[in-house]
C-alpha atoms as a PDB file:
ATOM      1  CA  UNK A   1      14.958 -32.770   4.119  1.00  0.00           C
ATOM      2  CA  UNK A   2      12.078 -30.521   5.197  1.00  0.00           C
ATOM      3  CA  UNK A   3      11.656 -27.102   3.978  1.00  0.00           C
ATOM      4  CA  UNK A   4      10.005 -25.226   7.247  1.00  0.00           C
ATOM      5  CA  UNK A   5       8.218 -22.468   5.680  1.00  0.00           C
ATOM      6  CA  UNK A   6       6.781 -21.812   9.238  1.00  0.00           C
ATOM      7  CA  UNK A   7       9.812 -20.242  10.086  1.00  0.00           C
ATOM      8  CA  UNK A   8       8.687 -17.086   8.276  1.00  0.00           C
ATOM      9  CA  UNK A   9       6.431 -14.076  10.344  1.00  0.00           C
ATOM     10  CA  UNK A  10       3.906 -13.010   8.380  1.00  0.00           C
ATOM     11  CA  UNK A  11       2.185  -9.202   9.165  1.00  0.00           C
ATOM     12  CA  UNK A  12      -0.472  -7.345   8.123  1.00  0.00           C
ATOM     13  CA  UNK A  13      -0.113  -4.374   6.142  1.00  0.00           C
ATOM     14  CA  UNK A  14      -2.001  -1.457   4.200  1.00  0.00           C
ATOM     15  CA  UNK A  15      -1.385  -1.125   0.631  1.00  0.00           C
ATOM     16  CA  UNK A  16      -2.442   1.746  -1.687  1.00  0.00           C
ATOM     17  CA  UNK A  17      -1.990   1.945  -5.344  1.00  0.00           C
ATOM     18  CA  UNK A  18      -2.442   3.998  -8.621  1.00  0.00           C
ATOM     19  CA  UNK A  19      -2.134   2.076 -11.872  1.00  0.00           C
ATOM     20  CA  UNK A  20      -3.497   4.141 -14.826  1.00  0.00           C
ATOM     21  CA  UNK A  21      -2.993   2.917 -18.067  1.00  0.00           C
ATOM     22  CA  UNK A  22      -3.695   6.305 -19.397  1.00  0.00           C
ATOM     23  CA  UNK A  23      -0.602   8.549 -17.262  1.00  0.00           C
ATOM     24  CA  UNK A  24       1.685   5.385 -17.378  1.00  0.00           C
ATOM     25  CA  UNK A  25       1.375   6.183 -13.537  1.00  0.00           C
ATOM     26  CA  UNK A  26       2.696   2.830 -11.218  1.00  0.00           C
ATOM     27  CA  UNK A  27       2.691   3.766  -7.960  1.00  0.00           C
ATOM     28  CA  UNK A  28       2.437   1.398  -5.416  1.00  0.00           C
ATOM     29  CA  UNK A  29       3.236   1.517  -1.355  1.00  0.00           C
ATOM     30  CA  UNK A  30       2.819  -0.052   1.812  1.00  0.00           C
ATOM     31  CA  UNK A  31       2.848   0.507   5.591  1.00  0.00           C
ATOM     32  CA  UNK A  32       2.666  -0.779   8.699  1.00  0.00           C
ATOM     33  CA  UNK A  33      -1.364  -0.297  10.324  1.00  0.00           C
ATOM     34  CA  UNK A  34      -0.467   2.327  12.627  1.00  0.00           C
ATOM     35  CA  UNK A  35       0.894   4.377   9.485  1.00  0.00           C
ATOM     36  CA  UNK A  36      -2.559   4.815   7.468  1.00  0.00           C
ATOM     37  CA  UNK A  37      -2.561   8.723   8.469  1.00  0.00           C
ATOM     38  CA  UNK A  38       0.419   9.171   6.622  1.00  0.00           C
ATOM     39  CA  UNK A  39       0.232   6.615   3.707  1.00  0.00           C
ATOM     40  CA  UNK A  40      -3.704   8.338   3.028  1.00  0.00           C
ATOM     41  CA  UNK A  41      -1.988  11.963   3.021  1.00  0.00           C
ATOM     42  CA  UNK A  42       0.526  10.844   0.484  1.00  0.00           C
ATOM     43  CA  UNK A  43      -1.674   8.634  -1.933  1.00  0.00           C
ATOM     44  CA  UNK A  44      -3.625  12.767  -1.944  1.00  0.00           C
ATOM     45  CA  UNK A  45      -0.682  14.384  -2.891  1.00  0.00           C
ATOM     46  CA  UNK A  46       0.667  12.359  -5.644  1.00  0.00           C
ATOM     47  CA  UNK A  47      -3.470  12.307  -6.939  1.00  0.00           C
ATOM     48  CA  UNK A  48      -3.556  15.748  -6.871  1.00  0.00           C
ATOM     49  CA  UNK A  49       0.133  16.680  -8.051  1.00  0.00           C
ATOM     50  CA  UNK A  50       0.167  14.037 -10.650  1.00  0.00           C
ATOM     51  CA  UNK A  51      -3.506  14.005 -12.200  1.00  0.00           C
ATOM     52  CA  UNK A  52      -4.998  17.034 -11.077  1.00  0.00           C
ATOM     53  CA  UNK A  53      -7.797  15.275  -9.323  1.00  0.00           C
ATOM     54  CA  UNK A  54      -8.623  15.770  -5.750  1.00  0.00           C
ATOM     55  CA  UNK A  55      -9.880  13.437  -3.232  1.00  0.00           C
ATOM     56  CA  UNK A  56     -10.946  12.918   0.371  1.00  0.00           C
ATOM     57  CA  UNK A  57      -9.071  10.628   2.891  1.00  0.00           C
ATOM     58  CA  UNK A  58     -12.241   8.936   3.521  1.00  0.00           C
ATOM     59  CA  UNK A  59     -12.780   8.105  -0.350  1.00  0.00           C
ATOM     60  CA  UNK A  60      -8.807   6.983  -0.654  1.00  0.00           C
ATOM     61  CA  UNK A  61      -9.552   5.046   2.549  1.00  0.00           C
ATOM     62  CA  UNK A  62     -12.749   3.093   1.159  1.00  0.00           C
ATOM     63  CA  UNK A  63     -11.970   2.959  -2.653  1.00  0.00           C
ATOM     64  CA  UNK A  64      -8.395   2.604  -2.469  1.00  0.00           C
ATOM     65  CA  UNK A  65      -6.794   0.766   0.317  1.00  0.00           C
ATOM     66  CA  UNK A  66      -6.319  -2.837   0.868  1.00  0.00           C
ATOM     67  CA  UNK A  67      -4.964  -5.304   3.583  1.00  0.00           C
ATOM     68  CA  UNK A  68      -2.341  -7.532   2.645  1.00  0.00           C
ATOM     69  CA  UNK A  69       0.023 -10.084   4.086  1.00  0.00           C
ATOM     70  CA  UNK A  70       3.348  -9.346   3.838  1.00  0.00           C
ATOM     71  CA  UNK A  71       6.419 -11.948   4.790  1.00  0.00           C
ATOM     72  CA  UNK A  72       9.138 -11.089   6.970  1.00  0.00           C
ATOM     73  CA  UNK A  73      11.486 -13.639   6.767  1.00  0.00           C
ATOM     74  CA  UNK A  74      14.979 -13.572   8.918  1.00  0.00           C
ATOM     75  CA  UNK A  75      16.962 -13.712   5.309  1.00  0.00           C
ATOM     76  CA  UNK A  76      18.582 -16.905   5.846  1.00  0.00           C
END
């Protein structure tokens, strides 16, 4: 028996998360690439609604956001 693991796509995506000990805050989401506008814009928002702090797009961009491989498998 062979298991193919081939079989499953892998993809790029852009992650962003907030994980302070302090607020309890977990907050964790990706996108696809061509989605950074919008996944910077709401990483800002939940900053500022949540703990009061404000930040650019460029400092969420360089301190915040990572590239990571995601699996999309066909669920078989």
């Amino acid at each position: 028996m062979t298991n193919d693991v081939q079989s499953e796509e892998r993809r790029t995506a852009l992650q962003v998360a907030c994980d302070t000990a302090v607020s309890g805050c977990v907050f964790r989401m990706r996108t696809e690439e061509d989605d950074k506008d919008r996944l910077l814009e709401i990483a800002r928002e939940h900053v500022k609604e949540q703990h009061g702090q404000e930040y650019s797009l460029e400092e969420i961009d360089d301190q915040h956001v990572t590239e990571v491989e995601v699996e999309t498998g066909t669920g078989e």
